[in-house]
N, C-alpha and C. Protein backbone atom coordinates (compact mmCIF):
# COMPACT_ATOMS: atom_id res chain seq x y z
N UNK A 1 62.07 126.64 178.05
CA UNK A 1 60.83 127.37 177.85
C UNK A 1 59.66 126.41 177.92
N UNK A 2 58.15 126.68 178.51
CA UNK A 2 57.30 125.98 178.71
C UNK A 2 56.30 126.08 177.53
N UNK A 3 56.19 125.86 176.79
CA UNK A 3 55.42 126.20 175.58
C UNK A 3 53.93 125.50 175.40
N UNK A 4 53.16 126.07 174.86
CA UNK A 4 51.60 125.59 174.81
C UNK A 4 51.68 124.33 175.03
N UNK A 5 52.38 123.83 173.47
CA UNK A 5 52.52 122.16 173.90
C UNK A 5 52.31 121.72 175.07
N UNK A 6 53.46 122.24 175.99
CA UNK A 6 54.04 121.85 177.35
C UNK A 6 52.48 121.70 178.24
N UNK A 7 52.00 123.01 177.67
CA UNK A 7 51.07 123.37 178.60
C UNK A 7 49.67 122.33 178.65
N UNK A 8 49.30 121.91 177.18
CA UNK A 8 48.15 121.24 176.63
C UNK A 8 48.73 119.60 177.26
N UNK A 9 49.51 119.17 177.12
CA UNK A 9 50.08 118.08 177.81
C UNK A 9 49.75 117.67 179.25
N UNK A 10 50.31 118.84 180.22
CA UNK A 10 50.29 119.04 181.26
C UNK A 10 48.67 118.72 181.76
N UNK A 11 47.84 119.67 181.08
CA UNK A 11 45.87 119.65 180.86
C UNK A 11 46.06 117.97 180.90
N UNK A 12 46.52 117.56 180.00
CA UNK A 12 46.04 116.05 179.57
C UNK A 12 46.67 115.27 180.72
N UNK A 13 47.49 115.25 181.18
CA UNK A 13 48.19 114.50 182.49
C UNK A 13 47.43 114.94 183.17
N UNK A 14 46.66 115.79 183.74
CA UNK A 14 46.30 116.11 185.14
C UNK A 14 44.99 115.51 185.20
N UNK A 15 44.56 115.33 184.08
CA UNK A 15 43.26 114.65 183.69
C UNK A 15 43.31 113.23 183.71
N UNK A 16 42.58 112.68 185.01
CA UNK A 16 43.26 111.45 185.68
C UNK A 16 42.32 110.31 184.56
N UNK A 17 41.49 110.79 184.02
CA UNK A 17 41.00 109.46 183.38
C UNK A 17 40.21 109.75 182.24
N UNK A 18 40.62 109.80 180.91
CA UNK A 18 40.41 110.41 179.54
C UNK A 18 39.72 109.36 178.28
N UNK A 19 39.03 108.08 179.40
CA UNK A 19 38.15 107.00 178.77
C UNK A 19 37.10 107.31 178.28
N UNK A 20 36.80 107.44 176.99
CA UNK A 20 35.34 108.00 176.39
C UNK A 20 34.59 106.82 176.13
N UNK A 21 35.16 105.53 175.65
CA UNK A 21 35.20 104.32 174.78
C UNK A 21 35.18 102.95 176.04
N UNK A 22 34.69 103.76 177.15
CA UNK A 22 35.33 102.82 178.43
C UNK A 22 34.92 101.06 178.66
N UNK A 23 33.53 100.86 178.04
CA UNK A 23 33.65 99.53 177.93
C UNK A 23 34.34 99.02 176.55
N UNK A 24 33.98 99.55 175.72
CA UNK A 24 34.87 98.69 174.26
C UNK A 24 36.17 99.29 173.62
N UNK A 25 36.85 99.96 175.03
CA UNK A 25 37.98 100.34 174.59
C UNK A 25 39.36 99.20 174.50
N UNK A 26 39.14 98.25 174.98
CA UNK A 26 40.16 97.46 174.71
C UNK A 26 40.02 96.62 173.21
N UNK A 27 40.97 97.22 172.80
CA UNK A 27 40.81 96.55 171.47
C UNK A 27 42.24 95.95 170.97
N UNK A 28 42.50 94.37 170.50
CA UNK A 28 43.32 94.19 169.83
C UNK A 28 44.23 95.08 169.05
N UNK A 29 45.35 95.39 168.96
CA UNK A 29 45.59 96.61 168.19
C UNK A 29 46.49 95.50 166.60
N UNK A 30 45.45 95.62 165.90
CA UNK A 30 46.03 94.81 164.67
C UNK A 30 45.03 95.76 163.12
N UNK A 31 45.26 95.74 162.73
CA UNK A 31 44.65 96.93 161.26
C UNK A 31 42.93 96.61 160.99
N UNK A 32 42.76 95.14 161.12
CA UNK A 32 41.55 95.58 161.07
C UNK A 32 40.91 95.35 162.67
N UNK A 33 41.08 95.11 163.67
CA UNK A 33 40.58 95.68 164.44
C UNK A 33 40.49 97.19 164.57
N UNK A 34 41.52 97.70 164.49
CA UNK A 34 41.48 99.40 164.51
C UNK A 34 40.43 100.02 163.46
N UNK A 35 40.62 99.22 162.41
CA UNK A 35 39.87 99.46 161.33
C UNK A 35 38.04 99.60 161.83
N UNK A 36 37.80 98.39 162.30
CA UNK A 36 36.45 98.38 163.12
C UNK A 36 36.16 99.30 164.12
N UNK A 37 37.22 99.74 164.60
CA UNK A 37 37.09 100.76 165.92
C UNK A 37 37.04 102.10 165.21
N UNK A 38 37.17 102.38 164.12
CA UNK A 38 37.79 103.70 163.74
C UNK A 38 35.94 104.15 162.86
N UNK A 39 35.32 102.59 162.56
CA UNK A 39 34.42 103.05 161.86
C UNK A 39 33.47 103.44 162.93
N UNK A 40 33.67 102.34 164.47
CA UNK A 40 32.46 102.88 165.18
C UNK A 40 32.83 104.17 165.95
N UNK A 41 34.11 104.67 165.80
CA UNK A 41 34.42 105.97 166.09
C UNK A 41 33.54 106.69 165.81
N UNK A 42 33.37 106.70 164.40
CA UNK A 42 33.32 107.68 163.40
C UNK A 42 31.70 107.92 163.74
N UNK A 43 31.19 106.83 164.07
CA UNK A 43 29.44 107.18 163.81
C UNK A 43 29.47 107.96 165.32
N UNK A 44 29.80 107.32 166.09
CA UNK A 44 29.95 108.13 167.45
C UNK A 44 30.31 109.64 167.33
N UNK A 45 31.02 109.91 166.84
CA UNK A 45 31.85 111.38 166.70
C UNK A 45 30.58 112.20 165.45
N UNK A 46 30.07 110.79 164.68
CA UNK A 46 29.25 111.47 163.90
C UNK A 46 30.23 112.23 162.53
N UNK A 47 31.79 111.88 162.45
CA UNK A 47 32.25 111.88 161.69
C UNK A 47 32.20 111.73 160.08
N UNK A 48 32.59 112.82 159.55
CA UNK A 48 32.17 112.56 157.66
C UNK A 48 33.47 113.82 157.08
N UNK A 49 34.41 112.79 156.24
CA UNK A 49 35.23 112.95 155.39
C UNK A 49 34.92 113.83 154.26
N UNK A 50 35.47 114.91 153.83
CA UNK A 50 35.42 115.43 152.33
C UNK A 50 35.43 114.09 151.39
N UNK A 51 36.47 113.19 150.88
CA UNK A 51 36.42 112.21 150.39
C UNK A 51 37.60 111.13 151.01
N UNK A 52 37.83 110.26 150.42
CA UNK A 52 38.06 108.69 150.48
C UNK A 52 40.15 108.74 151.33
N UNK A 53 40.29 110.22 150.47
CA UNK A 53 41.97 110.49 150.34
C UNK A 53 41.75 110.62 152.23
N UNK A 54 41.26 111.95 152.28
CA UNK A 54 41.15 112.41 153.90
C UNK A 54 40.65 111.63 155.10
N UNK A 55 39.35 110.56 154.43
CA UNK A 55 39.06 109.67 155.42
C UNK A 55 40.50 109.02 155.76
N UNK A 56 41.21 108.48 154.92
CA UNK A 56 42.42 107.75 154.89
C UNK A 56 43.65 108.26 155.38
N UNK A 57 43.96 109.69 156.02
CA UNK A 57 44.75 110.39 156.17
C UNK A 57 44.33 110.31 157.85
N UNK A 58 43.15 110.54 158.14
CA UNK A 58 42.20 110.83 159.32
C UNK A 58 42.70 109.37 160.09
N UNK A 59 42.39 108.07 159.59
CA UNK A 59 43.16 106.66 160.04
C UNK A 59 44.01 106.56 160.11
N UNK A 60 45.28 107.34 159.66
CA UNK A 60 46.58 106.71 159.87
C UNK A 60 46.92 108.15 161.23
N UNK A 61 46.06 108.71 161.47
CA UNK A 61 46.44 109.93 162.36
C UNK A 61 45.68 108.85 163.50
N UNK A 62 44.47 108.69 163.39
CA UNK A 62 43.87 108.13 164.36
C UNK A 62 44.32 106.26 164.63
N UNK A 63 45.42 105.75 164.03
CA UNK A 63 45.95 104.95 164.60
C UNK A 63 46.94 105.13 165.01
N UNK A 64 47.60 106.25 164.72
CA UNK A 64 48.88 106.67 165.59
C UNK A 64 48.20 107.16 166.92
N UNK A 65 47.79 107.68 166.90
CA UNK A 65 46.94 108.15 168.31
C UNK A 65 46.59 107.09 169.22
N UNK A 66 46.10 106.12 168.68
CA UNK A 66 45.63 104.63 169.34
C UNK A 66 46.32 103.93 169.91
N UNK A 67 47.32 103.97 169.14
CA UNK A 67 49.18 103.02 169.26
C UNK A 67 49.77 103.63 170.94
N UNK A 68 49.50 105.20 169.87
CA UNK A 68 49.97 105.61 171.55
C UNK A 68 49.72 105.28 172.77
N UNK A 69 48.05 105.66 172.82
CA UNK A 69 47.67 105.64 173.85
C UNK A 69 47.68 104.08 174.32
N UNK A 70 47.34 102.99 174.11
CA UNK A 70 47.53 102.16 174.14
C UNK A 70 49.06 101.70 174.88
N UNK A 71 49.70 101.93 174.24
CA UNK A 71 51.49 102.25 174.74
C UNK A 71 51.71 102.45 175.95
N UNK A 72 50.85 103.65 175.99
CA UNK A 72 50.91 104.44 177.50
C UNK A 72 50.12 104.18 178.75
N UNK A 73 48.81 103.43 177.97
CA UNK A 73 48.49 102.89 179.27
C UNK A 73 48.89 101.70 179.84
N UNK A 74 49.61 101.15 178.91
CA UNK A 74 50.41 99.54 179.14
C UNK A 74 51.62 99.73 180.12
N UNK A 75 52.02 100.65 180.08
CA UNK A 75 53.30 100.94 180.57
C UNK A 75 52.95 101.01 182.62
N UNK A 76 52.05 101.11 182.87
CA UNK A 76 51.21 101.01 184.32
C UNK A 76 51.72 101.27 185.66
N UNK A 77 52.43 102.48 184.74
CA UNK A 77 53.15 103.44 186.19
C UNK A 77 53.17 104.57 186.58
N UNK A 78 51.02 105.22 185.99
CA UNK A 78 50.71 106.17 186.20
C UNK A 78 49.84 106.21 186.75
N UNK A 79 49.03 107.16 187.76
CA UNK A 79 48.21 107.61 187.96
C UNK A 79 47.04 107.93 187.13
N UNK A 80 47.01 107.52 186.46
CA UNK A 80 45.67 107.97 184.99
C UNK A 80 46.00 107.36 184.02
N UNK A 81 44.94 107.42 182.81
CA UNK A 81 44.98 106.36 181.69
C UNK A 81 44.61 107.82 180.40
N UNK A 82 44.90 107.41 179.19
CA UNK A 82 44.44 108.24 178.49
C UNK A 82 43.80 107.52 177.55
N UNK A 83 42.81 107.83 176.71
CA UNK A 83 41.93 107.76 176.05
C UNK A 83 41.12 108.53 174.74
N UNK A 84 40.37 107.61 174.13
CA UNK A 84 40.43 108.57 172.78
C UNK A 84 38.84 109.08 172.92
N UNK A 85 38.63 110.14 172.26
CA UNK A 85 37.58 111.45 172.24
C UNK A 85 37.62 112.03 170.88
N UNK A 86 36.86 112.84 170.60
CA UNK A 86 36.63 113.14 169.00
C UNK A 86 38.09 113.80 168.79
N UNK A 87 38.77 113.74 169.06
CA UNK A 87 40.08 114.61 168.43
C UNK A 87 41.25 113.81 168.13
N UNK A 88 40.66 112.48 168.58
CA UNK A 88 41.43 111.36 168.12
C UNK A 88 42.45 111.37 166.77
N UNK A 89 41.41 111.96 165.40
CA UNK A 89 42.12 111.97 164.32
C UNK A 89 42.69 113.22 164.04
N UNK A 90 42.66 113.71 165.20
CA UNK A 90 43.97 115.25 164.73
C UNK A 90 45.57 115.07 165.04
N UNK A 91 46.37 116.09 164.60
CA UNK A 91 47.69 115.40 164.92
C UNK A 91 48.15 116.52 166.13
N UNK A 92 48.75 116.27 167.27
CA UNK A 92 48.95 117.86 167.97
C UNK A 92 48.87 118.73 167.62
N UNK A 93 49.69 118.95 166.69
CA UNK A 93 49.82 120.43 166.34
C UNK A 93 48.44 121.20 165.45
N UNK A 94 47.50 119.75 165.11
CA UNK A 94 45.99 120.42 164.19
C UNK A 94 45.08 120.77 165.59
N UNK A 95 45.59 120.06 167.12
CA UNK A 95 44.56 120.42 168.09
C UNK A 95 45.07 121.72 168.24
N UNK A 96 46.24 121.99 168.56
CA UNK A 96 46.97 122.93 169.26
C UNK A 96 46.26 124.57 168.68
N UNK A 97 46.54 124.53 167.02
CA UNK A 97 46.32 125.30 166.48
C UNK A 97 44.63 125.77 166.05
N UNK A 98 43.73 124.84 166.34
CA UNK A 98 42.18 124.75 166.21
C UNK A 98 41.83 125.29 167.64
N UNK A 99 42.31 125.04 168.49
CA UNK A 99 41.70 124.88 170.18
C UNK A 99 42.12 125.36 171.04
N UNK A 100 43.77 126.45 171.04
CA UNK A 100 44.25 126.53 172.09
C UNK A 100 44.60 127.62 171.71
N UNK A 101 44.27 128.55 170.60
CA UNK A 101 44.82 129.83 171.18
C UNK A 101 46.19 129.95 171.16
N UNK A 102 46.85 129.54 170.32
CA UNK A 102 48.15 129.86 170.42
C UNK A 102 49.43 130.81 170.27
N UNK A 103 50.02 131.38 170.41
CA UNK A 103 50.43 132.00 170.40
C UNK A 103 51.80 131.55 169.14
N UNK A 104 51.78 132.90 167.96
CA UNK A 104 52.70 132.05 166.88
C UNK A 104 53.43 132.95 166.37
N UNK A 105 54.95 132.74 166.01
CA UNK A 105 55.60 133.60 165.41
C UNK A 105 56.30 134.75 165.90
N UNK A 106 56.32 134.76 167.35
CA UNK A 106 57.15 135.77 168.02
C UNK A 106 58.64 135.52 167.59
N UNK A 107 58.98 137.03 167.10
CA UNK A 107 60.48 136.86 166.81
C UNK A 107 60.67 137.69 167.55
N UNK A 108 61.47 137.27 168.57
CA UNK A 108 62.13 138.42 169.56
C UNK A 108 63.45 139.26 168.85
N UNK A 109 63.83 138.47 167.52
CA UNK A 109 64.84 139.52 167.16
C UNK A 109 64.65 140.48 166.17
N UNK A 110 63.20 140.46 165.96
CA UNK A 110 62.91 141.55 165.14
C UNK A 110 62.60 142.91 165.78
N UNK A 111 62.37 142.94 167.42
CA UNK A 111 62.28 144.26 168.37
C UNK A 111 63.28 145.23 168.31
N UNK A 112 62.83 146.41 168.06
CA UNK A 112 63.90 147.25 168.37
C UNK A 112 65.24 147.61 169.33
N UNK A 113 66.13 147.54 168.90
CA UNK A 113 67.52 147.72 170.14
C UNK A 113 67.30 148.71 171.18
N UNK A 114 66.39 149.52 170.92
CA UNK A 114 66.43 150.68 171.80
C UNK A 114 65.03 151.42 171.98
N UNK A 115 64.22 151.10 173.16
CA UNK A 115 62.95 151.81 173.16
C UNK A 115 62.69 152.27 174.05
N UNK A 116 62.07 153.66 174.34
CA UNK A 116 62.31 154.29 175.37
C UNK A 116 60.81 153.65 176.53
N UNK A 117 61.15 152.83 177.29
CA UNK A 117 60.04 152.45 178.12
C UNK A 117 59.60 153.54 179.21
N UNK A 118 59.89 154.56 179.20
CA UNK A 118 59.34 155.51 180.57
C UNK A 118 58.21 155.46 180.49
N UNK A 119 57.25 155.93 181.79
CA UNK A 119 55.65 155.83 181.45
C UNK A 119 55.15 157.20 181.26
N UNK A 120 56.16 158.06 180.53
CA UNK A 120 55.92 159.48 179.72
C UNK A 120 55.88 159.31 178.30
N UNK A 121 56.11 157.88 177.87
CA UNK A 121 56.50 157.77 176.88
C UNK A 121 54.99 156.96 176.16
N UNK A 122 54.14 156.97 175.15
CA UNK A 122 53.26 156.57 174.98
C UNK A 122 53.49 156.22 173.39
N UNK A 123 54.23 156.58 172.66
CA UNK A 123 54.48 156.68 171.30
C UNK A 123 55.11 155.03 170.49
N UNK A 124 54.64 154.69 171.52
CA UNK A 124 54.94 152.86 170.82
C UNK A 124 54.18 152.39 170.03
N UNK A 125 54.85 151.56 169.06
CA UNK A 125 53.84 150.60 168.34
C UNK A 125 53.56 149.36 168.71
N UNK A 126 54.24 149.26 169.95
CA UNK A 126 53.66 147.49 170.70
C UNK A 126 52.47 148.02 172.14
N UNK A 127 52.05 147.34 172.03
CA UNK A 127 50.60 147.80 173.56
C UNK A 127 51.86 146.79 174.89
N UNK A 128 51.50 147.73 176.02
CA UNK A 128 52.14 147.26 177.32
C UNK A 128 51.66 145.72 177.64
N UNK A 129 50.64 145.52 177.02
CA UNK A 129 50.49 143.57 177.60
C UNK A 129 51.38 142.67 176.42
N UNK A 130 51.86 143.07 175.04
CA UNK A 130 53.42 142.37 174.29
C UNK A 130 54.40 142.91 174.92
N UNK A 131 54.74 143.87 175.63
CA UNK A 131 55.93 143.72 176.09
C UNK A 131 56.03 143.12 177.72
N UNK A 132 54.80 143.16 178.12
CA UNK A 132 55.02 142.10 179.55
C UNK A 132 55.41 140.61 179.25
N UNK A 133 54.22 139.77 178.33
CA UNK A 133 54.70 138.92 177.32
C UNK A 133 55.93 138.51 177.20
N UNK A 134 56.81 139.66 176.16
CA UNK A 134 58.53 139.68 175.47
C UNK A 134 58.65 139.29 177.05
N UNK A 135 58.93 140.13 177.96
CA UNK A 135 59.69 140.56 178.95
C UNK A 135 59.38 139.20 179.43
N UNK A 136 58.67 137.83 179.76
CA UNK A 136 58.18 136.84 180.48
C UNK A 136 58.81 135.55 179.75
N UNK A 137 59.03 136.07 177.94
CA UNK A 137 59.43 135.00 177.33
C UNK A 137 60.86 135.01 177.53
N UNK A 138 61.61 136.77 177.69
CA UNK A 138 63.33 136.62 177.66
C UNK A 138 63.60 135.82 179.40
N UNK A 139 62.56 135.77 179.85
CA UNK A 139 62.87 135.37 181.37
C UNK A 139 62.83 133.83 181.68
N UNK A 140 61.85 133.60 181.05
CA UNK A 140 61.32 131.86 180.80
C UNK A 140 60.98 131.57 182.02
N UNK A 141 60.18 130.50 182.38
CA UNK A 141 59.60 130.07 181.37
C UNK A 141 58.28 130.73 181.14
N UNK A 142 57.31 130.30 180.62
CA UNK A 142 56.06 131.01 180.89
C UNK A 142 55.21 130.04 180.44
N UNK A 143 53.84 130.41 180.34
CA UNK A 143 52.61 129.51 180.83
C UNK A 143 51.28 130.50 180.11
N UNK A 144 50.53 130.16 179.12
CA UNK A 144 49.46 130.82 178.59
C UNK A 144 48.25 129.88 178.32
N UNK A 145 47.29 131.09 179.40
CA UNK A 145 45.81 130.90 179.95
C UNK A 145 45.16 130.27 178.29
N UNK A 146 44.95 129.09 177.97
CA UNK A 146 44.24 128.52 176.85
C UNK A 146 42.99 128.02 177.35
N UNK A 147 42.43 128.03 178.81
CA UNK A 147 40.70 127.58 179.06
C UNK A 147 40.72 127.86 180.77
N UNK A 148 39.54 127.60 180.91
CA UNK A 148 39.25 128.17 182.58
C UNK A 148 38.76 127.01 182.82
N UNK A 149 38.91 126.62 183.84
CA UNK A 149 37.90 125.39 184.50
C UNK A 149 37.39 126.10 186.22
N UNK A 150 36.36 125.07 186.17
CA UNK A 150 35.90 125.31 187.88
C UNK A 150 35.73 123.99 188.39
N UNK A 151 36.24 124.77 189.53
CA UNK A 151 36.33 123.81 191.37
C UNK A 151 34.99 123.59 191.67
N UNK A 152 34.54 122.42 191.68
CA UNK A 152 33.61 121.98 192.11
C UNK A 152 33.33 121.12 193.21
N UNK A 153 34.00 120.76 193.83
CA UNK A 153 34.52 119.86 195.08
C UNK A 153 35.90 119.59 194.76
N UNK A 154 36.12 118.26 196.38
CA UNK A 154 37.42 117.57 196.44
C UNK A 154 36.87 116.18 196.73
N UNK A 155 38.24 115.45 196.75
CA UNK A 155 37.65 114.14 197.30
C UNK A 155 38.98 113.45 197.32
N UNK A 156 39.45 112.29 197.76
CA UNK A 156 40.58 111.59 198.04
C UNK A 156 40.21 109.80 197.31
N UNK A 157 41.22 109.70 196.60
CA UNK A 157 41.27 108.55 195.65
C UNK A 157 41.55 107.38 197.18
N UNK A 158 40.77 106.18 195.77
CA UNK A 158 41.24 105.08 197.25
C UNK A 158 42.60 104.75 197.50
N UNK A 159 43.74 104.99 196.96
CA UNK A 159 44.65 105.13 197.49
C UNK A 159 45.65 105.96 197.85
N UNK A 160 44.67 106.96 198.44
CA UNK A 160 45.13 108.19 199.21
C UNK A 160 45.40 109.10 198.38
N UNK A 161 45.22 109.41 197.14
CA UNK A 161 45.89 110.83 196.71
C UNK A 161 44.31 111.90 196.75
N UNK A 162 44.71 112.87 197.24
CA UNK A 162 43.94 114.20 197.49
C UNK A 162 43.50 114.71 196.44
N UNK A 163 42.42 115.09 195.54
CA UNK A 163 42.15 115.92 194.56
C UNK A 163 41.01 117.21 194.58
N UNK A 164 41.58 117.94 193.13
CA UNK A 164 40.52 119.12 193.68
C UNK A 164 39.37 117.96 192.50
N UNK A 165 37.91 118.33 192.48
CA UNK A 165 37.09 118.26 191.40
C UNK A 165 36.86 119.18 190.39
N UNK A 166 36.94 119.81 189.03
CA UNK A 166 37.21 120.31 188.58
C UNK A 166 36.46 120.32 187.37
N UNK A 167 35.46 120.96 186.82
CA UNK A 167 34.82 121.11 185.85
C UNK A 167 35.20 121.89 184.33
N UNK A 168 35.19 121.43 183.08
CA UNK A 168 35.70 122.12 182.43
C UNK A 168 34.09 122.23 181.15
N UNK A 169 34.94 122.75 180.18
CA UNK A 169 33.97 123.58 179.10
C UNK A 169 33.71 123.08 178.24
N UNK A 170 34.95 121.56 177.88
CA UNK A 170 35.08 121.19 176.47
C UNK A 170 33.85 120.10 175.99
N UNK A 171 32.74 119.90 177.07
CA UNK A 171 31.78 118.75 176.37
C UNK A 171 31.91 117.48 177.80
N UNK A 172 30.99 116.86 177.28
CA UNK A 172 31.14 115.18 178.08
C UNK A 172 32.04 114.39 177.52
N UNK A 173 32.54 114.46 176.37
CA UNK A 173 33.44 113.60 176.14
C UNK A 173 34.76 114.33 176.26
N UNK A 174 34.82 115.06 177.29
CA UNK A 174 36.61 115.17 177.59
C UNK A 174 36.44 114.80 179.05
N UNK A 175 37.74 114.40 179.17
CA UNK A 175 37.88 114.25 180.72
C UNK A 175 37.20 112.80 181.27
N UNK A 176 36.42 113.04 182.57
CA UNK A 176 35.18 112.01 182.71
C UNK A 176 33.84 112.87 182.78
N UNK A 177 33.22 112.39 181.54
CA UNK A 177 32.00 113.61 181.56
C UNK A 177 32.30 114.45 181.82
N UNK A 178 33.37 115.00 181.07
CA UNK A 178 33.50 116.81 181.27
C UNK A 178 34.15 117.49 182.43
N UNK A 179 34.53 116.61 183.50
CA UNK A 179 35.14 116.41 184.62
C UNK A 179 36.63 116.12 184.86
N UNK A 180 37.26 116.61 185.43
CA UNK A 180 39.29 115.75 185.89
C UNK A 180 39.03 116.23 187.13
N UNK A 181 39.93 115.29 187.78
CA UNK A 181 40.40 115.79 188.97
C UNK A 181 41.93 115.64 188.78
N UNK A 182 42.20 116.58 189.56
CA UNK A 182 43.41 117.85 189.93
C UNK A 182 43.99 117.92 190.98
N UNK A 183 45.81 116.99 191.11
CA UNK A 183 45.65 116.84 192.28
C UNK A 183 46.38 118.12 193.67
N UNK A 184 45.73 117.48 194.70
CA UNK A 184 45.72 118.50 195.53
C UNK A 184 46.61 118.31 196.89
N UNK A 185 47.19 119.24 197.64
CA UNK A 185 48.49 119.24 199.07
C UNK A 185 49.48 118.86 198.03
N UNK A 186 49.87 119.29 196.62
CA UNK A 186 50.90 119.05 196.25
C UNK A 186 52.24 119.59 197.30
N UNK A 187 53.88 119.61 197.08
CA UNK A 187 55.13 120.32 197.47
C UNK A 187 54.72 121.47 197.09
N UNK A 188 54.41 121.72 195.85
CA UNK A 188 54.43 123.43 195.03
C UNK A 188 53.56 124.07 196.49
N UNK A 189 53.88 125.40 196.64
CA UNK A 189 53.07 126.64 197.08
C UNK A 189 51.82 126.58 196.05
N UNK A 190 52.26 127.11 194.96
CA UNK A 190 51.36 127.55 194.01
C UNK A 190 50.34 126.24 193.27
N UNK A 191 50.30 124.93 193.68
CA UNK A 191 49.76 124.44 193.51
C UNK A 191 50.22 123.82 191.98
N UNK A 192 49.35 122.83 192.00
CA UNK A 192 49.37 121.48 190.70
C UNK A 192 49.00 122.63 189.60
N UNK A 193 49.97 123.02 188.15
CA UNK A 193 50.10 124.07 187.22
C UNK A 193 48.94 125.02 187.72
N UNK A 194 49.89 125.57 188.97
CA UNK A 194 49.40 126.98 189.33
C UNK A 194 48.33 127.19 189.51
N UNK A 195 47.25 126.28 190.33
CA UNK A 195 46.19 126.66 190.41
C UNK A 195 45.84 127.40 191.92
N UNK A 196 46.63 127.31 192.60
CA UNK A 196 46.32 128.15 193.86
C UNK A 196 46.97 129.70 193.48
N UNK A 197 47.96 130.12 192.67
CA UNK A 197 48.07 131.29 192.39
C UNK A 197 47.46 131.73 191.25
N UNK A 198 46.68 131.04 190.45
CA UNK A 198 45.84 131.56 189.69
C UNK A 198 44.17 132.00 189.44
N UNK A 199 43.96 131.19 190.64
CA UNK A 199 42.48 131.12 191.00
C UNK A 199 41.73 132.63 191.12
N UNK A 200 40.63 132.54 190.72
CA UNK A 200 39.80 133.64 190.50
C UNK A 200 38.54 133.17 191.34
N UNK A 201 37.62 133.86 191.73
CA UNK A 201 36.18 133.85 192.30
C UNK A 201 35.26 134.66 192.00
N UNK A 202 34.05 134.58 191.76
CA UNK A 202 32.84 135.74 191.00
C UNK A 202 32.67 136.73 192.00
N UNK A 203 32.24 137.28 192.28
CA UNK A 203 31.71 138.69 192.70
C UNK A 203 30.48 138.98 192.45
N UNK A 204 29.87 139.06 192.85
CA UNK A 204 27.90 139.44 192.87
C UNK A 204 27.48 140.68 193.49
């Protein structure tokens, strides 16, 4: 099954360069360097703690986050780098559940054994878009719309990979200035997470 997670991940991989911090992001990773980084975070983000407990809870989230990323860009066998942005001191599951719309608590075994689906039949207590839903989750995998972005151009990296340009909603500090590129002539038909079969256009 492809689950938000899967999905919010996927957002973050496709997002070729997630440097907010881009000149003084290299930082020693030792406690009080992080320590120094976490305070000039904080004025940046404009950050302020209930008290002393949560600031302190907020650092050990936002050096796990650091560790990571750090980790991951060391490892230098990707296409993109990731980087920290005000959400630094959340833990997945505090973004997931603040920002994405998630979808929670489906018990598929609490549905009835027997419901009469004819389209004479109107007397349900679930609306026809939960049971397209059920019907998408018993099938797997599935994939749920958590933000829209727009195509704003293309352009080709200097070493050849094709991308769309791609504008999103969340601010200047996601992405690059608010920006990813998305890459493009993938194998898929349907494009890099479905963006050629999902695409929409305005109407005037």
């Amino acid at each position: 099954m492809v689950s938000v997670l899967s999905v919010f991940v996927a957002l973050t991989i496709i997002s070729i360069n997630l440097m907010t911090f881009q000149a003084s992001y290299n930082v020693t990773l030792n406690e009080k360097s992080i320590s120094d980084y976490y305070q000039k975070w904080m004025i940046q983000f404009s950050k302020v703690y209930k008290d002393n407990f949560e600031k302190e809870m907020r650092f050990k989230v936002f050096k796990k986050n650091l560790i990571f990323i750090e980790n991951f860009n060391n490892m230098g066998n990707q296409s993109y780098k990731l980087g920290v942005n005000e959400f630094t001191d959340m833990t997945k599951e505090e973004f997931l559940a603040t920002y994405t719309g998630r979808l929670r608590g489906i018990n598929i075994t609490s549905l009835p054994k027997v419901v009469d689906q004819s389209m004479s039949s109107r007397k349900l207590n679930f609306s026809e878009l939960f049971y397209a839903l059920l019907d998408s989750v018993l099938r797997q995998p599935i994939s749920v719309d958590i933000d829209s972005i727009v195509l704003v151009g293309y352009g080709v990296t200097d070493d050849g990979i094709m991308y769309w340009l791609a504008k999103n909603s969340w601010g200047e500090n996601w992405g690059e200035q608010g920006y990813m590129r998305i890459r493009r002539m993938v194998e898929w038909p349907e494009g890099m997470c479905g963006l050629s079969q999902y695409a929409n256009y305005p109407v005037v």
